[in-house]
N, C-alpha and C. Protein backbone atom coordinates (compact mmCIF):
# COMPACT_ATOMS: atom_id res chain seq x y z
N UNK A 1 0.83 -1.18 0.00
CA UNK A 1 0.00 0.00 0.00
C UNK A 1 0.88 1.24 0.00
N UNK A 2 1.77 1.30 0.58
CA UNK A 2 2.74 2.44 0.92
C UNK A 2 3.52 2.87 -0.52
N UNK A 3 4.25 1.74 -0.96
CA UNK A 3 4.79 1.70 -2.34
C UNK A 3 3.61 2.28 -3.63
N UNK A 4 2.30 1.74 -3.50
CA UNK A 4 1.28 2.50 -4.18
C UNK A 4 1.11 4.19 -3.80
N UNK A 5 0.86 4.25 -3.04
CA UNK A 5 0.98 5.69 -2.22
C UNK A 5 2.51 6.62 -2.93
N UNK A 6 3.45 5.77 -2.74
CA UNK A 6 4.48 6.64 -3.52
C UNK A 6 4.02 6.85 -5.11
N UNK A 7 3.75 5.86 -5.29
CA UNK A 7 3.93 5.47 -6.89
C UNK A 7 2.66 6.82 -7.28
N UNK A 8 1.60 7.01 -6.50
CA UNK A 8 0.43 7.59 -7.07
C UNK A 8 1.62 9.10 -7.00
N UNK A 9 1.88 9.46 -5.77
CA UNK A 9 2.15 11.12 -5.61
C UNK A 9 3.43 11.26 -6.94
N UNK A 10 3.69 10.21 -6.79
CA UNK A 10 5.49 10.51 -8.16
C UNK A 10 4.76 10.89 -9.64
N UNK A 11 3.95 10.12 -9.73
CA UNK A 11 3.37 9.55 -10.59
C UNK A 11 1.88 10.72 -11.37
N UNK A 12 1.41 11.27 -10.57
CA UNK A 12 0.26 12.35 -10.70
C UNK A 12 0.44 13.45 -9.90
N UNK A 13 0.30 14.62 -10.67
CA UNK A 13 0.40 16.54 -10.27
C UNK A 13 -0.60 16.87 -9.96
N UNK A 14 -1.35 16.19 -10.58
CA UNK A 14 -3.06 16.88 -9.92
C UNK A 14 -3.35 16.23 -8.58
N UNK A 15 -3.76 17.05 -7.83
CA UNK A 15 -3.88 16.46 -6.34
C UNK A 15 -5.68 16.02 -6.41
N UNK A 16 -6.70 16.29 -7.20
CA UNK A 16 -7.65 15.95 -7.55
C UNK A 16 -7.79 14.30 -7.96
N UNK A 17 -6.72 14.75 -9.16
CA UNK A 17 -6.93 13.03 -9.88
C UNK A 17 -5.97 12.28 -9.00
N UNK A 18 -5.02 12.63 -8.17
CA UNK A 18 -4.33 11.84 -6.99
C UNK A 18 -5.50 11.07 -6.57
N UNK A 19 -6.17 12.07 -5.69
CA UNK A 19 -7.60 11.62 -4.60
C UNK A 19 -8.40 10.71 -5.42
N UNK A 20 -8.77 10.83 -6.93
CA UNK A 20 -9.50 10.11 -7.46
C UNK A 20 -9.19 8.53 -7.53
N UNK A 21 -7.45 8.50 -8.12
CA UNK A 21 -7.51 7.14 -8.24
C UNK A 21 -7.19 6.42 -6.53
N UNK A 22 -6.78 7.19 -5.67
CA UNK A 22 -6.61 6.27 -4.30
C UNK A 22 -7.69 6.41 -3.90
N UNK A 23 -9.10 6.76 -4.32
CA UNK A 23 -10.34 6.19 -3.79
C UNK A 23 -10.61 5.57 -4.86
N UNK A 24 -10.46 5.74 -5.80
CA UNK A 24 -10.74 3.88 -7.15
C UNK A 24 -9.91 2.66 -6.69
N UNK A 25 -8.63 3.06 -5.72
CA UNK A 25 -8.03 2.26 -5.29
C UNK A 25 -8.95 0.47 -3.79
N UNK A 26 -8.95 1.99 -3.07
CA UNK A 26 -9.89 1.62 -1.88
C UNK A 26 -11.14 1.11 -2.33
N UNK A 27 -11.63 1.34 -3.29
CA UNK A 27 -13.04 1.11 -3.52
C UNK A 27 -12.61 -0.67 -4.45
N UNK A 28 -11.73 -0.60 -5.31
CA UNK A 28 -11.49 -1.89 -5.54
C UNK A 28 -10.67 -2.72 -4.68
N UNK A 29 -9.90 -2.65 -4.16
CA UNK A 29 -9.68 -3.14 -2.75
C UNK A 29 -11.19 -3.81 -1.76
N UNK A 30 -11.79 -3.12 -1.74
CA UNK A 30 -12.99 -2.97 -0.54
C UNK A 30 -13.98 -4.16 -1.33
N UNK A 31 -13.62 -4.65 -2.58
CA UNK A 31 -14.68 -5.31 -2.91
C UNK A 31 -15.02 -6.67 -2.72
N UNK A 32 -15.91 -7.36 -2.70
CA UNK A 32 -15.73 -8.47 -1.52
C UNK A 32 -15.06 -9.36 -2.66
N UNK A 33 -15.07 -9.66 -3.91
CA UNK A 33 -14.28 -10.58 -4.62
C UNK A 33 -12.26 -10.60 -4.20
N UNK A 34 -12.31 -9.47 -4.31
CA UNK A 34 -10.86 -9.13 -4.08
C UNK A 34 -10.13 -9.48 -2.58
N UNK A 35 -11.37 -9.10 -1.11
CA UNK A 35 -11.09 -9.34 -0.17
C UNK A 35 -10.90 -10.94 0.01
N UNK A 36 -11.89 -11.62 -0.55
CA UNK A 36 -12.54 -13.23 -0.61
C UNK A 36 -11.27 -13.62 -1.03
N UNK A 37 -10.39 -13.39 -2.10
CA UNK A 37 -9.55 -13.94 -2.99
C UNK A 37 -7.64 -13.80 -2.49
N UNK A 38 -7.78 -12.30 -1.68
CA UNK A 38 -6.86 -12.61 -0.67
C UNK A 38 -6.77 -13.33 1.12
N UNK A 39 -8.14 -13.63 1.32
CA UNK A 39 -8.09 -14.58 2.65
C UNK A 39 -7.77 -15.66 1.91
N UNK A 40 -8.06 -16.27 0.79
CA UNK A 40 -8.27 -17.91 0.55
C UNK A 40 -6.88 -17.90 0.08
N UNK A 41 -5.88 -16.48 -0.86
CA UNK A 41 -4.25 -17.18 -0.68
C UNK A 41 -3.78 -17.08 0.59
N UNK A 42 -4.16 -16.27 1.73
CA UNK A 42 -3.50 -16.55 3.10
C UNK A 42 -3.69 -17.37 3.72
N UNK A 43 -4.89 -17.79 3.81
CA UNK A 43 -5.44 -19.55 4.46
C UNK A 43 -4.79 -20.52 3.35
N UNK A 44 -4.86 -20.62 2.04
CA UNK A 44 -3.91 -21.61 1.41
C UNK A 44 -2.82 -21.97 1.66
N UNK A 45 -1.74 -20.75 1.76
CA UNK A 45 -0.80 -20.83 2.60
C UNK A 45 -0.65 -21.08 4.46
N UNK A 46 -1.19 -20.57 4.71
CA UNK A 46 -1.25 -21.45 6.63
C UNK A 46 -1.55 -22.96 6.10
N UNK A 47 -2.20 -23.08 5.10
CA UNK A 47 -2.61 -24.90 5.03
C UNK A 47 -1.71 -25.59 4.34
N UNK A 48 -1.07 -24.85 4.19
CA UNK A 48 -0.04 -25.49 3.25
C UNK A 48 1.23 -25.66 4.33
N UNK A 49 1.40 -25.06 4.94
CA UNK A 49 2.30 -24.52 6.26
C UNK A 49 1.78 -26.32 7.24
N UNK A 50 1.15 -26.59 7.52
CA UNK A 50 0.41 -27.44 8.17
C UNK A 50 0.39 -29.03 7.43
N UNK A 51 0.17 -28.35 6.24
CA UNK A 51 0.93 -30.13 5.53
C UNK A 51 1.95 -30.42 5.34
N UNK A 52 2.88 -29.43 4.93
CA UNK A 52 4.02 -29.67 5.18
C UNK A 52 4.53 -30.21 6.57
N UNK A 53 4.30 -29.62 7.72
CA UNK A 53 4.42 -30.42 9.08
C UNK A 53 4.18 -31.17 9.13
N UNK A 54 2.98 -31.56 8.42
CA UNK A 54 2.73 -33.04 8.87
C UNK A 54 3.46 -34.05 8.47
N UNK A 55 3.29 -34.00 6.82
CA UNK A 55 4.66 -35.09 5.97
C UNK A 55 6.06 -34.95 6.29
N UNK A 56 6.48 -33.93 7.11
CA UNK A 56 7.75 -33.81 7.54
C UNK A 56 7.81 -34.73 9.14
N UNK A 57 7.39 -34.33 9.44
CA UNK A 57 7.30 -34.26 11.38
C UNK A 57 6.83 -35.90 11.32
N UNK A 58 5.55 -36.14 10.82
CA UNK A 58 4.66 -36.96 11.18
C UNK A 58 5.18 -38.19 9.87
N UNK A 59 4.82 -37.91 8.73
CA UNK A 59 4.22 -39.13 7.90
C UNK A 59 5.90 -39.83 7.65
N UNK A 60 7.20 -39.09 7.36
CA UNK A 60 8.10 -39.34 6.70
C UNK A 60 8.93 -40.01 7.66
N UNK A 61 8.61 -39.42 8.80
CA UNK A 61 9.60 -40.56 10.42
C UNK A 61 8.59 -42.16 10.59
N UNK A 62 7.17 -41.72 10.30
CA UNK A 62 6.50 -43.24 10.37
C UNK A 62 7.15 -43.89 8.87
N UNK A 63 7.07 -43.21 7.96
CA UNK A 63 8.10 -44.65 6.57
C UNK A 63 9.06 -44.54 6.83
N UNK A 64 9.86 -44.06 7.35
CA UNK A 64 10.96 -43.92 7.61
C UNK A 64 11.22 -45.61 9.08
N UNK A 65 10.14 -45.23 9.94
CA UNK A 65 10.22 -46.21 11.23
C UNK A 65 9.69 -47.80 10.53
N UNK A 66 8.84 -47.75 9.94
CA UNK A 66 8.59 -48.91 9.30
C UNK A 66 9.28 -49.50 8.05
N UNK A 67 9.97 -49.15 7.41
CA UNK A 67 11.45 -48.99 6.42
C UNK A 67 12.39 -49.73 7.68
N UNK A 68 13.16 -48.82 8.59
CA UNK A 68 13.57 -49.68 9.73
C UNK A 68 13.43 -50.78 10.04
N UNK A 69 12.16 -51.35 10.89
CA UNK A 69 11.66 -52.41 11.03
C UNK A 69 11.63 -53.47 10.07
N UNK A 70 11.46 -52.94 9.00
CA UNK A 70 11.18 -54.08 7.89
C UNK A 70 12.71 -54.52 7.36
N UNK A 71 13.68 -53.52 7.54
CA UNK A 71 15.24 -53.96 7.33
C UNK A 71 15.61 -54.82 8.04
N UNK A 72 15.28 -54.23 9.79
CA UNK A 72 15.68 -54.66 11.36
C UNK A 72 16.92 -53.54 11.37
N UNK A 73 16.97 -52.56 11.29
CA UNK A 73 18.07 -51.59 11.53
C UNK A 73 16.89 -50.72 12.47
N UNK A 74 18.20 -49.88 13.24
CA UNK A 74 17.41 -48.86 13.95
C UNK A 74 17.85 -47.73 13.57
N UNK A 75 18.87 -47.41 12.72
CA UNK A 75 19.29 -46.13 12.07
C UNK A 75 18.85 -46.19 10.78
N UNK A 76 18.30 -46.98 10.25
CA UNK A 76 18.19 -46.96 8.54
C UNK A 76 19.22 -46.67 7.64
N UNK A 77 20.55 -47.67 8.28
CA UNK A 77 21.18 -48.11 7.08
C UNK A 77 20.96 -48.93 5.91
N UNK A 78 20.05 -49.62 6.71
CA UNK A 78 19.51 -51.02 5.80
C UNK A 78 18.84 -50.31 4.74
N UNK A 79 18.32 -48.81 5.04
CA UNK A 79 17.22 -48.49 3.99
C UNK A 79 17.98 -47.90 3.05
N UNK A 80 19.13 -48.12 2.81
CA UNK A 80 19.80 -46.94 2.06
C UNK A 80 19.99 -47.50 0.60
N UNK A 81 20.22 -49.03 0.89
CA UNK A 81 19.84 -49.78 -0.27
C UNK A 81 18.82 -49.85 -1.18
N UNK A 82 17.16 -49.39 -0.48
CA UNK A 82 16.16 -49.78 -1.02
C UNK A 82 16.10 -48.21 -1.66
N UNK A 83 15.78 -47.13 -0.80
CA UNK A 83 15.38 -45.68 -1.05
C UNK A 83 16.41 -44.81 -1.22
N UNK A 84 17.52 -45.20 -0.73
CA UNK A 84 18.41 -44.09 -1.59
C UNK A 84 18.68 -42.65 -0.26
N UNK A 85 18.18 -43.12 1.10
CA UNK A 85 17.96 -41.63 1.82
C UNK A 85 19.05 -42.06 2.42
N UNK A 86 19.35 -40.72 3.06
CA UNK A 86 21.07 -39.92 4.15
C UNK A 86 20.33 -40.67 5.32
N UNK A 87 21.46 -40.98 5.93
CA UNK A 87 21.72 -42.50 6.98
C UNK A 87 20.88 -40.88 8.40
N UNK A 88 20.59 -41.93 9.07
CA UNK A 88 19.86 -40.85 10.46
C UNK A 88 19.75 -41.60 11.31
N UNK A 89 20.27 -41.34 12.65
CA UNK A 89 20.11 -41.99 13.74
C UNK A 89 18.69 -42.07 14.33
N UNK A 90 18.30 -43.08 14.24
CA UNK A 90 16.94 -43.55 15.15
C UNK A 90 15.67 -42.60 14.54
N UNK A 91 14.31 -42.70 14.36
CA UNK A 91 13.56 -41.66 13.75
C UNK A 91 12.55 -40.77 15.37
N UNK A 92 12.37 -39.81 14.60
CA UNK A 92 12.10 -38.95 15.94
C UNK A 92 10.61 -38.53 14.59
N UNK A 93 9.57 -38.50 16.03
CA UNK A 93 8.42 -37.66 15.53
C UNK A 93 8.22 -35.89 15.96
N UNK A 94 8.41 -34.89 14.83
CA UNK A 94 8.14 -34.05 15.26
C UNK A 94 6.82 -33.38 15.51
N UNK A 95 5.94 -33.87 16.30
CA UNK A 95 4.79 -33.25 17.03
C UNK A 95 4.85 -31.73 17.54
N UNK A 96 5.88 -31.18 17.95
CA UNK A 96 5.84 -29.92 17.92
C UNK A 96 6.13 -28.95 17.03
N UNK A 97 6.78 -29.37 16.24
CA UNK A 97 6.20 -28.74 14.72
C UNK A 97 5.17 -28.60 14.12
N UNK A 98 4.08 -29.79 14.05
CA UNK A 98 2.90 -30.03 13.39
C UNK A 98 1.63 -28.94 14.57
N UNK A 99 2.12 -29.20 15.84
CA UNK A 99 1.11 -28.43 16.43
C UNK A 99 1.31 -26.81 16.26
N UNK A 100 2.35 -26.43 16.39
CA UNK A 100 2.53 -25.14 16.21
C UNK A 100 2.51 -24.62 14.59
N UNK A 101 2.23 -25.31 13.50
CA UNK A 101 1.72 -24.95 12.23
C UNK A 101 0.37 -25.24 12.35
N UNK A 102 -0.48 -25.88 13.66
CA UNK A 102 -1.49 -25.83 13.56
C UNK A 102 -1.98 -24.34 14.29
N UNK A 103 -1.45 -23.98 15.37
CA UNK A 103 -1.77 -23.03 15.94
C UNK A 103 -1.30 -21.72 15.12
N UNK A 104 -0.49 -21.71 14.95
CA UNK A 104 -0.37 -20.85 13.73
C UNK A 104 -1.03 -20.49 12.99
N UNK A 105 -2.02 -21.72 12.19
CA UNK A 105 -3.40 -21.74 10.99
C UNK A 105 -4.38 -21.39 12.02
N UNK A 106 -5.10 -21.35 12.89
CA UNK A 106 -5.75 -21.00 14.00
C UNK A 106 -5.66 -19.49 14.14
N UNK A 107 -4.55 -18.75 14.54
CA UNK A 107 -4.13 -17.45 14.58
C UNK A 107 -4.12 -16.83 13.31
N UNK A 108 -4.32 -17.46 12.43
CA UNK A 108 -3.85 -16.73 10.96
C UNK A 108 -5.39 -16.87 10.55
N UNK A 109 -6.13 -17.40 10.83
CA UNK A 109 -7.57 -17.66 10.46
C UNK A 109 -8.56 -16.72 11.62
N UNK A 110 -7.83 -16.41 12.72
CA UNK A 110 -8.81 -15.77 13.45
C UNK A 110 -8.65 -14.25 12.82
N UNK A 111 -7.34 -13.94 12.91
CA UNK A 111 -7.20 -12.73 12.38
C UNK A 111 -7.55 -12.30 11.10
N UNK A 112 -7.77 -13.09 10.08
CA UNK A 112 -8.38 -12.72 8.97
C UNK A 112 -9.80 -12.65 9.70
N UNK A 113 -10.67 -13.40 10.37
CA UNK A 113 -11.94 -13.19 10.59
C UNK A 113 -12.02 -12.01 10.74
N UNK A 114 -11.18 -11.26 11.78
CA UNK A 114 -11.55 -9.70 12.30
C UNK A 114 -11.23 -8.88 11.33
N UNK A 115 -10.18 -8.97 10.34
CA UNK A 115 -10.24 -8.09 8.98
C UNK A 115 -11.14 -8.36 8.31
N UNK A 116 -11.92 -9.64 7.83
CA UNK A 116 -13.19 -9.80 7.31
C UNK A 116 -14.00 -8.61 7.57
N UNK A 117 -14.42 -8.99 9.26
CA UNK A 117 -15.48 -8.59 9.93
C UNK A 117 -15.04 -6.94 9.90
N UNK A 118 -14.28 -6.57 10.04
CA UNK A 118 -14.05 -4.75 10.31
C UNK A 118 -14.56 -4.54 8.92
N UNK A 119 -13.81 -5.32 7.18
CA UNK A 119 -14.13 -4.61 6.42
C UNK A 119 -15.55 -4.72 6.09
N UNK A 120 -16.74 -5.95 5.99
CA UNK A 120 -17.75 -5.75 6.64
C UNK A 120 -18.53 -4.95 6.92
N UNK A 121 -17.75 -4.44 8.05
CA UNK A 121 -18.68 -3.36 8.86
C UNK A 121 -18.59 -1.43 8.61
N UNK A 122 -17.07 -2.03 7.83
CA UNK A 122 -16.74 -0.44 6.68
C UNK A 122 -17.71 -0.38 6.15
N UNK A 123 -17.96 -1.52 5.03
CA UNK A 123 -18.81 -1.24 3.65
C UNK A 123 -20.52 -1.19 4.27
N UNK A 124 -20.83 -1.64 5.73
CA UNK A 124 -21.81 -1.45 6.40
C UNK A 124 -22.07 0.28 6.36
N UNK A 125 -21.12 1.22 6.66
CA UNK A 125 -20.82 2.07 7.10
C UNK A 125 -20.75 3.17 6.32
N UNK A 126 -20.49 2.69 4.91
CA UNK A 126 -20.16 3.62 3.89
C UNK A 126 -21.48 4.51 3.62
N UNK A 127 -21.52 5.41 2.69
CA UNK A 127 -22.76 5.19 2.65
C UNK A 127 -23.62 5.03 1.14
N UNK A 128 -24.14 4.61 1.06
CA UNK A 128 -25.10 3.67 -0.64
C UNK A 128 -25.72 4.50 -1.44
N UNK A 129 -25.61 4.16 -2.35
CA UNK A 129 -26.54 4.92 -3.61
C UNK A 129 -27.84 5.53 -2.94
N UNK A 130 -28.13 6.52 -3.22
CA UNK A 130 -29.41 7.03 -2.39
C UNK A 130 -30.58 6.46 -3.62
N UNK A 131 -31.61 5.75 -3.01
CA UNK A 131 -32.60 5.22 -3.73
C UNK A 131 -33.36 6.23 -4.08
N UNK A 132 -33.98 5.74 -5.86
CA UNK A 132 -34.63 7.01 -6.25
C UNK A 132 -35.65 6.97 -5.56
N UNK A 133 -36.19 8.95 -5.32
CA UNK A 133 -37.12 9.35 -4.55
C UNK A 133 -38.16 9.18 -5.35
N UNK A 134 -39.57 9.33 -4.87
CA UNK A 134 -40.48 9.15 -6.08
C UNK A 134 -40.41 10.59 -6.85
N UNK A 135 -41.04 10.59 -7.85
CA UNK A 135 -40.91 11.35 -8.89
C UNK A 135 -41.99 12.48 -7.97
N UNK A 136 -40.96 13.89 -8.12
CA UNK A 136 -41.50 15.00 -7.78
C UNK A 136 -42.43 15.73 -8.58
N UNK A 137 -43.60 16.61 -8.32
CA UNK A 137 -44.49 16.99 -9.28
C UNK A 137 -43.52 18.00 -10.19
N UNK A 138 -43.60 17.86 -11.99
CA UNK A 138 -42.62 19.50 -12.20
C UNK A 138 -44.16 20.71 -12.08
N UNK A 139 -43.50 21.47 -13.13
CA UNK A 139 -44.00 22.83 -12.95
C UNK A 139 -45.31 22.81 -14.34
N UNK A 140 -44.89 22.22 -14.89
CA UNK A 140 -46.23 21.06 -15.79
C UNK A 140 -47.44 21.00 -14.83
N UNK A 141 -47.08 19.68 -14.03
CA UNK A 141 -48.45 19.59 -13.48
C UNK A 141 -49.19 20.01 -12.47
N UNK A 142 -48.11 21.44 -11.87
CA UNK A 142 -48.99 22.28 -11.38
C UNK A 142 -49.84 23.00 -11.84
N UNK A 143 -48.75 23.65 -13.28
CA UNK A 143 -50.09 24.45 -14.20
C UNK A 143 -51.13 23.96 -14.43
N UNK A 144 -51.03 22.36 -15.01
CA UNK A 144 -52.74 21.97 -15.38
C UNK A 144 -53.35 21.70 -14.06
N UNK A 145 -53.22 21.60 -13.26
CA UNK A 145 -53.63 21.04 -11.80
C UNK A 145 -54.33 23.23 -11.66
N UNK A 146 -54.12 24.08 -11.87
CA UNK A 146 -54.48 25.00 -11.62
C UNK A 146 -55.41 25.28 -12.32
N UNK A 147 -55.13 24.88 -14.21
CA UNK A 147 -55.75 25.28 -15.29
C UNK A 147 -57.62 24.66 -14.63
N UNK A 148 -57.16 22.97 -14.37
CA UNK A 148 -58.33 22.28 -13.89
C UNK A 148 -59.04 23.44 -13.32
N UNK A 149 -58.37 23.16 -12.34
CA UNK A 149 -59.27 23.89 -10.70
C UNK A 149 -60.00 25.42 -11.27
N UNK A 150 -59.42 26.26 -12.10
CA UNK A 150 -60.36 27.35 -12.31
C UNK A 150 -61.31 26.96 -13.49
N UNK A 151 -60.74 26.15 -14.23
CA UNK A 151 -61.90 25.43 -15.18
C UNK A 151 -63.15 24.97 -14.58
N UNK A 152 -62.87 24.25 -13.41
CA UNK A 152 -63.98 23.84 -12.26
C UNK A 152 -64.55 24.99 -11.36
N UNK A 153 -64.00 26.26 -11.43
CA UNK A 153 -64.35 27.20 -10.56
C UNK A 153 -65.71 28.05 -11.40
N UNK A 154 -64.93 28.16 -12.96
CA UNK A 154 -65.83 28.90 -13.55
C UNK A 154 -67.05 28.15 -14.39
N UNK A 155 -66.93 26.87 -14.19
CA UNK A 155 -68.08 25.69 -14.33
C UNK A 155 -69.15 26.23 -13.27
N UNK A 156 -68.84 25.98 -11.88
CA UNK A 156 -69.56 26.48 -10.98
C UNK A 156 -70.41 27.71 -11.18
N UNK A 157 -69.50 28.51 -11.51
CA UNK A 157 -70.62 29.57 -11.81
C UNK A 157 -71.17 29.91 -12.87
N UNK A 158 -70.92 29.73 -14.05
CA UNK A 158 -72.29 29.24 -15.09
C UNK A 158 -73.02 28.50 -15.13
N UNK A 159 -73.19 27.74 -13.75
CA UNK A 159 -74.11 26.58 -13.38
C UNK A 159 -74.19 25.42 -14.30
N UNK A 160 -73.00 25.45 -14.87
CA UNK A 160 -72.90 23.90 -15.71
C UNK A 160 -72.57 22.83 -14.49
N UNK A 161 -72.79 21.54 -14.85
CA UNK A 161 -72.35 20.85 -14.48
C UNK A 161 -70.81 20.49 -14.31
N UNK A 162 -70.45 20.00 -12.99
CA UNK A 162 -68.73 20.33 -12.71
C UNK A 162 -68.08 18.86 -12.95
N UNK A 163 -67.01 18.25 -13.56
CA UNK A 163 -66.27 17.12 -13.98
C UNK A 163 -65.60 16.89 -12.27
N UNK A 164 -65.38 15.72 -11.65
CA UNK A 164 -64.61 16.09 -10.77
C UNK A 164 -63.29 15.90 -11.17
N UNK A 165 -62.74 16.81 -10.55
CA UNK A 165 -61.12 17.21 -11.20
C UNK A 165 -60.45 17.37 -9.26
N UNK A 166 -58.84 16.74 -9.62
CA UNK A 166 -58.31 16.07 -8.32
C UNK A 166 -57.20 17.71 -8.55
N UNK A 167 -56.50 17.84 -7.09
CA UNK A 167 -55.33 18.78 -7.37
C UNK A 167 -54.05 17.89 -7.49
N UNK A 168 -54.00 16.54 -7.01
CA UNK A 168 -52.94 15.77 -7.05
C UNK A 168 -52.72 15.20 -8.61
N UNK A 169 -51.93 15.35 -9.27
CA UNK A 169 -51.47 15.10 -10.83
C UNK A 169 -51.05 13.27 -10.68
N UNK A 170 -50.90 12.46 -9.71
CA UNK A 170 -50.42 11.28 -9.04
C UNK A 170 -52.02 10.60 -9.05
N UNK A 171 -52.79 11.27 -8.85
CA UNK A 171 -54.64 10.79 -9.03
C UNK A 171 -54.85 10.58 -10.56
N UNK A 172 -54.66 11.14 -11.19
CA UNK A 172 -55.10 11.20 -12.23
C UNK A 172 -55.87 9.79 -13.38
C-alpha cells in the first residue's frame, strides 16, 4: 500500500486526480471478490504450512520407522539400499512442529476473521446509492392542476355541471 501511495504522488500533479484514483483504489480493494480472494491465498498458505508439518514431522519418520523395522536396523542403514535416503540416527516424531503450524493456521484464520469482519462493517458504514425518490411533481403539473381547478371554478358559476377534477397530478 505504501509503495502505491508513492507510486500515485510521483506519478500524478493533480492532487484531484491523486484523490480520485486512491479512492478507485480503496473502492477496488474494498470489494468483496478481491477481499474473498486474498483470505483464501493466506489460508492456502497457513494450510499449506500445516501439511508440510505433517509429511515432515509426522508421515516421513512413520516410513521412515517402518522402512527400519522391515530392514531390522534402527538407524536406517539397511534403507539406504532400497530408497536411496542420508543414513539418520533412530527416527524422531516431530509433534511440535505439526502443532505449532497448527496453531499458527488458527491465529492466521482468526485474524483474517476480524479483517473480514471490520471490512464488513466499513462497507456497512459507507454510505449507498441514495434510492430514487419518487418522482417529484414538475411545474407542468402544477399548471394543469391550476388550469383544472379554475376550469372547475368557472363551471360552478355558469351553473354547468362540474367534472370532478383532483389537485394531485399522481390521481389522475
Amino acid at each position: 500500500m505504501l509503495f502505491l501511495y508513492f507510486f500515485i504522488l510521483r506519478y500524478t500533479n493533480d492532487k484531484e486526480r491523486r484523490n480520485k484514483m486512491i479512492k478507485e483504489f480503496k473502492e477496488f480493494i474494498m470489494r468483496g471478490d478481491v477481499l474473498d480472494l486474498a483470505v483464501g491465498v493466506v489460508i492456502g498458505s497457513a494450510f499449506t504450512s500445516i501439511v508440510n508439518q505433517v509429511v515432515q514431522g509426522l508421515i516421513t519418520p512413520l516410513v521412515g520407522w517402518v522402512v527400519a523395522m522391515i530392514t531390522g536396523t534402527s538407524d536406517l542403514k539397511g534403507a539406504l539400499s532400497i530408497l536411496d535416503w542420508s543414513p539418520t540416527k533412530g527416527v524422531t516424531f516431530a509433534f511440535g512442529d505439526v502443532i505449532s503450524a497448527i496453531i499458527t493456521f488458527l491465529i492466521t484464520g482468526f485474524v483474517l476473521f476480524l479483517v473480514v469482519k471490520a471490512a464488513n462493517h466499513a462497507k456497512k458504514l459507507r454510505p449507498t446509492k441514495e434510492e430514487e425518490t419518487p418522482a417529484t411533481p414538475t411545474a407542468e403539473d402544477y399548471l394543469s392542476d391550476i388550469r383544472d381547478l379554475l376550469a372547475q371554478q368557472t363551471a360552478e358559476k355558469n351553473g354547468r355541471p362540474t367534472t370532478q377534477v383532483t389537485a394531485d397530478p399522481t390521481k389522475k
